[in-house]
PDB file of N, CA and C in Angstrom:
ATOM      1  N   UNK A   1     -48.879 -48.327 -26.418  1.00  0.00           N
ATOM      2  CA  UNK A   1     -48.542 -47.075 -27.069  1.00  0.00           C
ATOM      3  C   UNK A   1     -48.079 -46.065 -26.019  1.00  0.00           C
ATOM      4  N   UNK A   2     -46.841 -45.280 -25.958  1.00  0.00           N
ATOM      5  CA  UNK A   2     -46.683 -44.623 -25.721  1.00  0.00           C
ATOM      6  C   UNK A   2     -47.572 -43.231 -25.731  1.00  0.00           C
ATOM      7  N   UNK A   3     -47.799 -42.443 -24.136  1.00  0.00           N
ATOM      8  CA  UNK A   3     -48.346 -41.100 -23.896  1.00  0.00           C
ATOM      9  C   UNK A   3     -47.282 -40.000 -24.439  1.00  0.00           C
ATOM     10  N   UNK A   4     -48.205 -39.202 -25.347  1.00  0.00           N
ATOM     11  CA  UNK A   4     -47.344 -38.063 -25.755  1.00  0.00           C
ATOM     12  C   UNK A   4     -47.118 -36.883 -24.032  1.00  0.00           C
ATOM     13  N   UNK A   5     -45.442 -36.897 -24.715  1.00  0.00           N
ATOM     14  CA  UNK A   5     -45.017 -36.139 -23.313  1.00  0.00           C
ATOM     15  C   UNK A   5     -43.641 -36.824 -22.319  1.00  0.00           C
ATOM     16  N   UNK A   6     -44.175 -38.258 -22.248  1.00  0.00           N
ATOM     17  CA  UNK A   6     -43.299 -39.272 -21.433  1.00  0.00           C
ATOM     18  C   UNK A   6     -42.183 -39.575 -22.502  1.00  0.00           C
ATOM     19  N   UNK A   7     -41.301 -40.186 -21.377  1.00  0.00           N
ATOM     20  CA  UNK A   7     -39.678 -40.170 -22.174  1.00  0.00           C
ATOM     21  C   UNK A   7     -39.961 -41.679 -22.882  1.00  0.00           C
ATOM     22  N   UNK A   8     -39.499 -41.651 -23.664  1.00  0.00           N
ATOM     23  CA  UNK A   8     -39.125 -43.025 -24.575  1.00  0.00           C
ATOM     24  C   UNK A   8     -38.465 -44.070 -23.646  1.00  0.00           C
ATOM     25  N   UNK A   9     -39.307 -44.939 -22.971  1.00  0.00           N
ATOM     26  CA  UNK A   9     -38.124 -45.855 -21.778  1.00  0.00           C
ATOM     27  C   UNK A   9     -37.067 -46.583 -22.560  1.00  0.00           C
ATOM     28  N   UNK A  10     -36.792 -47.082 -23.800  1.00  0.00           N
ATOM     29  CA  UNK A  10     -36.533 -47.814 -24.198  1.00  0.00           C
ATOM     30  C   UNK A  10     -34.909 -46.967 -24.496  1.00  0.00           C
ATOM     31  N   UNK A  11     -34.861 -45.794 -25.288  1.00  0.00           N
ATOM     32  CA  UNK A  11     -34.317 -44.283 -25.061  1.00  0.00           C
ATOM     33  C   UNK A  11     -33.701 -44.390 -24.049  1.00  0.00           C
ATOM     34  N   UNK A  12     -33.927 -44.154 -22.801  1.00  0.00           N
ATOM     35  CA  UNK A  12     -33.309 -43.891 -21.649  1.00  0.00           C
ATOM     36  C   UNK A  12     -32.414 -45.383 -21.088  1.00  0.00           C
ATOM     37  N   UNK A  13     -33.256 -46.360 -21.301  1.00  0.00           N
ATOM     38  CA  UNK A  13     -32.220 -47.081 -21.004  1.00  0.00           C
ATOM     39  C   UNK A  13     -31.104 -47.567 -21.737  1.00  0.00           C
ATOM     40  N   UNK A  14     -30.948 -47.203 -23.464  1.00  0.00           N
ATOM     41  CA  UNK A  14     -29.867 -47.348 -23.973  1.00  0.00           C
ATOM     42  C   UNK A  14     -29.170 -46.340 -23.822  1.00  0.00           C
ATOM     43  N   UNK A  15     -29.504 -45.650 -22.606  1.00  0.00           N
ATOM     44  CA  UNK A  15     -28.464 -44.124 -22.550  1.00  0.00           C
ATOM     45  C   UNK A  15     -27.517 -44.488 -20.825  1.00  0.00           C
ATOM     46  N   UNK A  16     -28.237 -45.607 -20.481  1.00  0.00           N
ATOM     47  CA  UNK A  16     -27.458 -46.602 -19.135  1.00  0.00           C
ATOM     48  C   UNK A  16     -26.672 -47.194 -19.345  1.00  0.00           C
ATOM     49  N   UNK A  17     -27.075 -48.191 -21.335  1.00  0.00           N
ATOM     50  CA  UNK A  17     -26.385 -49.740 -21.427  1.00  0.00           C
ATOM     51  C   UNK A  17     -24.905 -49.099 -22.495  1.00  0.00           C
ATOM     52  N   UNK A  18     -25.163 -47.902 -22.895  1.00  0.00           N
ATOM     53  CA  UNK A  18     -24.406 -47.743 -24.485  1.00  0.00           C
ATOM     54  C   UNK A  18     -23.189 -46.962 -23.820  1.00  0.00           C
ATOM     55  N   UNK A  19     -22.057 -47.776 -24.569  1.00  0.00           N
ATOM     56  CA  UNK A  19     -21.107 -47.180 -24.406  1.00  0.00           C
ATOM     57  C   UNK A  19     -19.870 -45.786 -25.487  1.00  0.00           C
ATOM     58  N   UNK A  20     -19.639 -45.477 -24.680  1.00  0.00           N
ATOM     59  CA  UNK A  20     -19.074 -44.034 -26.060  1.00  0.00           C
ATOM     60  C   UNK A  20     -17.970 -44.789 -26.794  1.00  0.00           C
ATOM     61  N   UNK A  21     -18.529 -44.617 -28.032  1.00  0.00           N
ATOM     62  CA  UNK A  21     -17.674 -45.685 -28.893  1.00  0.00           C
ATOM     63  C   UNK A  21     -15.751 -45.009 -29.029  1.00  0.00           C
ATOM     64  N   UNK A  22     -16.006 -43.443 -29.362  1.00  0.00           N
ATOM     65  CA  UNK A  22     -14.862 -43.085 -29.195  1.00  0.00           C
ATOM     66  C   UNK A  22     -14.339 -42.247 -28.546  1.00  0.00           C
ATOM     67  N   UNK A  23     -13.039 -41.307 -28.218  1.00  0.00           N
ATOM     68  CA  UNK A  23     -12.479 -40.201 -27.742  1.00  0.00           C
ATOM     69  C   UNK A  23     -12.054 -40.214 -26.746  1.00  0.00           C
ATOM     70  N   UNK A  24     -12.328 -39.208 -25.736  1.00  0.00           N
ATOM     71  CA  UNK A  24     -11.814 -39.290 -24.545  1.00  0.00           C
ATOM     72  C   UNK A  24     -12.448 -40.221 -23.517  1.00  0.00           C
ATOM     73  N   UNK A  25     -13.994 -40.013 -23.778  1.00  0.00           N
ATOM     74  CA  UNK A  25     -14.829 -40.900 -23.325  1.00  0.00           C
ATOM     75  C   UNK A  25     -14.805 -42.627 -23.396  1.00  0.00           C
ATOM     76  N   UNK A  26     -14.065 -43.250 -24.491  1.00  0.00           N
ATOM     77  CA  UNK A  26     -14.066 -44.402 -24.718  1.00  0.00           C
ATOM     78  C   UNK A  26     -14.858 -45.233 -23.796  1.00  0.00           C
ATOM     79  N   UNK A  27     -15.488 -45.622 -23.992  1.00  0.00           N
ATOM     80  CA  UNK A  27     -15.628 -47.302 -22.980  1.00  0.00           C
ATOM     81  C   UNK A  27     -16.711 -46.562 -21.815  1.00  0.00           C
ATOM     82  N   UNK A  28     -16.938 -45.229 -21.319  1.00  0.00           N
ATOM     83  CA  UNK A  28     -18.088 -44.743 -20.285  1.00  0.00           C
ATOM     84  C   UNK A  28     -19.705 -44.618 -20.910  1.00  0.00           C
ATOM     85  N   UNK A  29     -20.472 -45.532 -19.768  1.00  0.00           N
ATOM     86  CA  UNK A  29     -21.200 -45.035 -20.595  1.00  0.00           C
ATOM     87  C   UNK A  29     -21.872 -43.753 -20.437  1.00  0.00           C
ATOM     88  N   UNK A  30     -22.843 -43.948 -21.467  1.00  0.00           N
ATOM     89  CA  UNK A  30     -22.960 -42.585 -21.463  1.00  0.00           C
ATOM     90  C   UNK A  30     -24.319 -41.705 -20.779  1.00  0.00           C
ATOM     91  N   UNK A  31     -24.743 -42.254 -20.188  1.00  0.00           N
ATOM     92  CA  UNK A  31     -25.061 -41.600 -18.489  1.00  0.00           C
ATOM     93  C   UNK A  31     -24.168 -40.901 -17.823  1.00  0.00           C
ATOM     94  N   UNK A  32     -22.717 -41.686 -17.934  1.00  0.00           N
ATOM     95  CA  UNK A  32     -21.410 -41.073 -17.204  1.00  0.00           C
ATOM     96  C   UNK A  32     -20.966 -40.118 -17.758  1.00  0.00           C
ATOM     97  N   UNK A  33     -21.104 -39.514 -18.852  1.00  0.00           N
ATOM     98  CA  UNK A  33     -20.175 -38.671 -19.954  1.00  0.00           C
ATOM     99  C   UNK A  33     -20.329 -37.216 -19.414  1.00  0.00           C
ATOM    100  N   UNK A  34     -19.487 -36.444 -18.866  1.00  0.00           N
ATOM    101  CA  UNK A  34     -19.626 -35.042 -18.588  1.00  0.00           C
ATOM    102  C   UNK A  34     -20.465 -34.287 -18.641  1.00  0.00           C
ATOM    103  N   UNK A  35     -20.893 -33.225 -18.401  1.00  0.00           N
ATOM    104  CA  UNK A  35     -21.649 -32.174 -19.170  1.00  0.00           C
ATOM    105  C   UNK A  35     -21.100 -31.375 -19.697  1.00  0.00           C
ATOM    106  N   UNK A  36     -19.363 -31.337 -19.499  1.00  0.00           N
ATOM    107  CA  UNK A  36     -18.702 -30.619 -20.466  1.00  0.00           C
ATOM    108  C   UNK A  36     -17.996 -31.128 -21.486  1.00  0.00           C
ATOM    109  N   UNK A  37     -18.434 -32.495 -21.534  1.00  0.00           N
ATOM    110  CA  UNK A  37     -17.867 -33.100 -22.739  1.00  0.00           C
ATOM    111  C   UNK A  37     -19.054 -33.059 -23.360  1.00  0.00           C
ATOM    112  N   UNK A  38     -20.053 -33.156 -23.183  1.00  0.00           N
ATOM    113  CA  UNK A  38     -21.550 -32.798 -24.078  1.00  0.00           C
ATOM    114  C   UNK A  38     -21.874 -31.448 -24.218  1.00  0.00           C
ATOM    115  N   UNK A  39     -21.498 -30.232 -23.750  1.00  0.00           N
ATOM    116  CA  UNK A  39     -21.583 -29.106 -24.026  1.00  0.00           C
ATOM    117  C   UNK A  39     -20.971 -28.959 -25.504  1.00  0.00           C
ATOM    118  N   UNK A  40     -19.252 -29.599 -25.151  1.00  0.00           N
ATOM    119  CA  UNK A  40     -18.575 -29.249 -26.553  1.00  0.00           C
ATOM    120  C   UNK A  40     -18.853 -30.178 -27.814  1.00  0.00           C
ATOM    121  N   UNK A  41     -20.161 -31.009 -27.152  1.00  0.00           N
ATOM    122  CA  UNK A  41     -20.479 -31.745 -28.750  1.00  0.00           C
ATOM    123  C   UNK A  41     -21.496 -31.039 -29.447  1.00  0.00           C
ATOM    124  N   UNK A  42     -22.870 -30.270 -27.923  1.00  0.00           N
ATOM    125  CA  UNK A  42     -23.427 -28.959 -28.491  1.00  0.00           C
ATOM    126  C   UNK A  42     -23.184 -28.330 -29.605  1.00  0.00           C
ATOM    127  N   UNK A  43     -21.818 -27.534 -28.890  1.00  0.00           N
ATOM    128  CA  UNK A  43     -21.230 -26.261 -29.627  1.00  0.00           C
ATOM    129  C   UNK A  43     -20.514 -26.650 -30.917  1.00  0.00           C
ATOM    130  N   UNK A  44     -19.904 -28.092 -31.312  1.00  0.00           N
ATOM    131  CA  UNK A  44     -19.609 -28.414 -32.674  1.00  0.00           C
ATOM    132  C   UNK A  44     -20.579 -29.210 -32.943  1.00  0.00           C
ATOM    133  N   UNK A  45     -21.290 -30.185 -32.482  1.00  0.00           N
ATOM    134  CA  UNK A  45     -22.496 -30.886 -33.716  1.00  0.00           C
ATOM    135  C   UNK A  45     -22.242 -32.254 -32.887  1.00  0.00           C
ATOM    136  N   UNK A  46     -23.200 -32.645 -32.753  1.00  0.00           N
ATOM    137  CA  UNK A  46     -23.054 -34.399 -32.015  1.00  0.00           C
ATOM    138  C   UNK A  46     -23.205 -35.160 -33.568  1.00  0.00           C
ATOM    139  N   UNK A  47     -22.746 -36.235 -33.365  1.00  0.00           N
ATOM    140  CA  UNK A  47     -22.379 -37.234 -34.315  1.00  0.00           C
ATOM    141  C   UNK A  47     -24.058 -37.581 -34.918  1.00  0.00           C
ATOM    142  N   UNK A  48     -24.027 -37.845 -35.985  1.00  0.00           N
ATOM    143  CA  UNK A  48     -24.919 -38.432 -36.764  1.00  0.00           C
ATOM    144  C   UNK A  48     -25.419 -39.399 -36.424  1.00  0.00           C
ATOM    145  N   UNK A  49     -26.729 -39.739 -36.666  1.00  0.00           N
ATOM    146  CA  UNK A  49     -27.312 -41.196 -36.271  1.00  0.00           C
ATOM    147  C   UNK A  49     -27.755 -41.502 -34.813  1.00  0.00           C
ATOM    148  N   UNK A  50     -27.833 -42.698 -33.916  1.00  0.00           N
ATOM    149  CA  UNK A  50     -28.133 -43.175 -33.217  1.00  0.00           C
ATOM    150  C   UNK A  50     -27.430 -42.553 -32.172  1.00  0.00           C
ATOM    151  N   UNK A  51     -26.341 -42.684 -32.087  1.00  0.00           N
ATOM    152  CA  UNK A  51     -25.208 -42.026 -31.266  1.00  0.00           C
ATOM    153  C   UNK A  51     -25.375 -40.626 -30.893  1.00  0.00           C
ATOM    154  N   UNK A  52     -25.672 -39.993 -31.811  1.00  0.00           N
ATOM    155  CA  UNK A  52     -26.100 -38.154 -31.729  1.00  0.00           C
ATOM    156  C   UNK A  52     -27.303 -37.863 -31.036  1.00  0.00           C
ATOM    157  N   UNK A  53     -28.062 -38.657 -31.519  1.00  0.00           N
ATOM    158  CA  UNK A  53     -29.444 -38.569 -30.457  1.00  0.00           C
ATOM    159  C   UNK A  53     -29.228 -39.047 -29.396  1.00  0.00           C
ATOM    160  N   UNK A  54     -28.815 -39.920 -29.099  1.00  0.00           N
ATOM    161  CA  UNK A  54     -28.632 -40.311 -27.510  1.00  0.00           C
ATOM    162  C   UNK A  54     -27.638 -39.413 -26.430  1.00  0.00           C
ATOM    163  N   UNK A  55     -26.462 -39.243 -27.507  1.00  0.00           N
ATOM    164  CA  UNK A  55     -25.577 -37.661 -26.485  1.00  0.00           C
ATOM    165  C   UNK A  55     -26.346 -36.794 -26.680  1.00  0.00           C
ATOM    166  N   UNK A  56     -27.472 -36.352 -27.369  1.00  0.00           N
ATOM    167  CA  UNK A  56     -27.986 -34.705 -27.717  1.00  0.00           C
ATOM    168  C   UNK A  56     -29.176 -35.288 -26.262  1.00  0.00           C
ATOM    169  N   UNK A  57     -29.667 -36.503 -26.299  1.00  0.00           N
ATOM    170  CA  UNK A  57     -30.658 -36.821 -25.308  1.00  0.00           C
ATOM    171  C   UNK A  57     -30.090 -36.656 -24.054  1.00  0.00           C
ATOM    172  N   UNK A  58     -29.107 -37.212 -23.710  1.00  0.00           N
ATOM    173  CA  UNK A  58     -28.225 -37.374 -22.452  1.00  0.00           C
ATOM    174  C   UNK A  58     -28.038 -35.791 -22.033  1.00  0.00           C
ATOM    175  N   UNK A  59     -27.316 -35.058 -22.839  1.00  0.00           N
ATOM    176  CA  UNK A  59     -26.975 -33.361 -22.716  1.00  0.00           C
ATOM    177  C   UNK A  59     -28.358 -32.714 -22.109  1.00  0.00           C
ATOM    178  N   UNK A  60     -29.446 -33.045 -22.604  1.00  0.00           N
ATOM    179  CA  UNK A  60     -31.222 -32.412 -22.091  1.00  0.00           C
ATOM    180  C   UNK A  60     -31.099 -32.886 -21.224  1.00  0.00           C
ATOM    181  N   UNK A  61     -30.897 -33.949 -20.602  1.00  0.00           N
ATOM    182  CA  UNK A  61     -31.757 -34.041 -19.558  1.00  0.00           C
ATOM    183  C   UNK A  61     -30.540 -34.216 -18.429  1.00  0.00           C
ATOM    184  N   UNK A  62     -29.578 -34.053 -18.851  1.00  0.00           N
ATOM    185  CA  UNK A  62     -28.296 -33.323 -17.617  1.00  0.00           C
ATOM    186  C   UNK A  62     -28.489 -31.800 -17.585  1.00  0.00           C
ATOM    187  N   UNK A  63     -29.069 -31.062 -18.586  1.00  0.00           N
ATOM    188  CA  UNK A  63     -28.763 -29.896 -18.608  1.00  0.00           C
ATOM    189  C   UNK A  63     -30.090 -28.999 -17.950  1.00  0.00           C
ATOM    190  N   UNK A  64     -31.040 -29.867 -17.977  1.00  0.00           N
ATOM    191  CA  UNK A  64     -32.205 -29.796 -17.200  1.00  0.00           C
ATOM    192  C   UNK A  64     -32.520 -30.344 -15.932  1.00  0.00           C
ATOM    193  N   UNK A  65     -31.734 -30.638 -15.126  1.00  0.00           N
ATOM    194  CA  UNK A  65     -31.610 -31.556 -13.716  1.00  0.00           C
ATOM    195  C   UNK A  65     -32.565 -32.472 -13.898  1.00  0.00           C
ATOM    196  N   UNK A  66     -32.795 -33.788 -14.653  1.00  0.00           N
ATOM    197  CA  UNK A  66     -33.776 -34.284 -15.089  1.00  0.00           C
ATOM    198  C   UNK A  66     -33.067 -35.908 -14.861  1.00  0.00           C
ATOM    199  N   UNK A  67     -31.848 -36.100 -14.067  1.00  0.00           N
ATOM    200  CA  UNK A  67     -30.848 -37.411 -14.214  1.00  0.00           C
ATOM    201  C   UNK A  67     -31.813 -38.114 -13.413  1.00  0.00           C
ATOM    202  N   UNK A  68     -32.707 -37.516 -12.519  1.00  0.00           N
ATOM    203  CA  UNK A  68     -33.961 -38.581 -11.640  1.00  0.00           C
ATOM    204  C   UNK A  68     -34.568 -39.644 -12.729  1.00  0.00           C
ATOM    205  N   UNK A  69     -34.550 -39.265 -13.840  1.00  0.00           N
ATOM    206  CA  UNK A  69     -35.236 -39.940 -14.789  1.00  0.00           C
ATOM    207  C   UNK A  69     -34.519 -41.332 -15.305  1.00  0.00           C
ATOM    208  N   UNK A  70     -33.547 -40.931 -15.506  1.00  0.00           N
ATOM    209  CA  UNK A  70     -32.423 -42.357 -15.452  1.00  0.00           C
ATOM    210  C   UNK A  70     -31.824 -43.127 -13.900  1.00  0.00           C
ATOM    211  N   UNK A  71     -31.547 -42.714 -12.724  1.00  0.00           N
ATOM    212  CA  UNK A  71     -31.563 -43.214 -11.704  1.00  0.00           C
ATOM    213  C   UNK A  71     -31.641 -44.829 -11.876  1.00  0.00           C
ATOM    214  N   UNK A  72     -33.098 -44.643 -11.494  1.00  0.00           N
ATOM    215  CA  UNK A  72     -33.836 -45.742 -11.328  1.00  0.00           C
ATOM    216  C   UNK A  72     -33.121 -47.216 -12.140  1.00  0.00           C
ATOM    217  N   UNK A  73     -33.158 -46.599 -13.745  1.00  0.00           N
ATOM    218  CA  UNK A  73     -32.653 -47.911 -14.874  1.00  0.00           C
ATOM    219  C   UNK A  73     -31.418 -47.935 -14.494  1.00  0.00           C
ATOM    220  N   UNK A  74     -30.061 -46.669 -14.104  1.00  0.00           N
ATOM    221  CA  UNK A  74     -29.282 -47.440 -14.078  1.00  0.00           C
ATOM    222  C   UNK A  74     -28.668 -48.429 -12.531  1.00  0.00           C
ATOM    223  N   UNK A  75     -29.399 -48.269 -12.063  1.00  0.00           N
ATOM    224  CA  UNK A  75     -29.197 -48.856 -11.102  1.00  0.00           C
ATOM    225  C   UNK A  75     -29.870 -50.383 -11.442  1.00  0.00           C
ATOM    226  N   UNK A  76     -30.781 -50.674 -12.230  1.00  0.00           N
ATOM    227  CA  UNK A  76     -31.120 -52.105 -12.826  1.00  0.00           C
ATOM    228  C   UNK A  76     -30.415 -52.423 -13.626  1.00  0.00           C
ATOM    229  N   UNK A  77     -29.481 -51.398 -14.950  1.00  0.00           N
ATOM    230  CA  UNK A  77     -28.800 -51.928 -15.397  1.00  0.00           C
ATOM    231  C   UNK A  77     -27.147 -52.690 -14.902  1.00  0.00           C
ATOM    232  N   UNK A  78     -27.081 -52.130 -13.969  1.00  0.00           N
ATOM    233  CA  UNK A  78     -25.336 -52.323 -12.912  1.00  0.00           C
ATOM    234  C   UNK A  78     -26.078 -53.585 -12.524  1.00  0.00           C
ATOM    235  N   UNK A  79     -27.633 -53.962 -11.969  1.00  0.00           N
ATOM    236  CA  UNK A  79     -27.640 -55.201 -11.137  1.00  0.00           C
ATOM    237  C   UNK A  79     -27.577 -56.021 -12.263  1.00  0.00           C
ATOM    238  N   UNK A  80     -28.017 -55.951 -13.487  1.00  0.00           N
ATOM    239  CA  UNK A  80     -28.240 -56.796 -14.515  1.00  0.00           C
ATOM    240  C   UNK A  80     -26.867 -57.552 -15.258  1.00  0.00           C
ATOM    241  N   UNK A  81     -26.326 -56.102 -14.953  1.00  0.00           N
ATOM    242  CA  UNK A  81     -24.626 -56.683 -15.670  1.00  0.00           C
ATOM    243  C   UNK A  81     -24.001 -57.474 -14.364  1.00  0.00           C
ATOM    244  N   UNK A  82     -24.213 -57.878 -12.907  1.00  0.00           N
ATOM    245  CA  UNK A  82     -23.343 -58.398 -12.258  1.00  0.00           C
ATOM    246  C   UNK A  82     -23.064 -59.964 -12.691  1.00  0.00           C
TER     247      UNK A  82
END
């Protein structure tokens, strides 16, 4: 069981493996995705569903200097994909 407080690991690492299905972003994932391309999903509405939570997740914790938190996975996920 998860401690209330700690990040969802499972969360963070589909925010290493998932890729932006559309736009300018296509094909990055989305660890990689701007903070000003997530600002302007802010300011109009992130997409519905699975996808929205993970850019609205990604946007927190870029927008909070908090990327120490992903580090670690994506650097297991790059060894995992070789």
């Amino acid at each position: 069981m998860q401690q209330p407080g700690l990040p969802n690991p499972q969360i963070l690492m589909q925010l290493v493996t998932t890729k932006m299905p559309f736009g300018k972003y296509k094909g990055t994932l989305l660890c990689d995705i701007p903070v000003f391309y997530l600002e302007w999903f802010n300011r109009k509405g992130f997409p519905k569903g699975s996808l929205g939570m993970l850019l609205s997740t990604i946007y927190e914790i870029k927008l909070n200097g908090l990327e120490e938190l992903i580090a670690p996975l994506k650097k297991i996920a790059r060894e995992e994909n070789r």
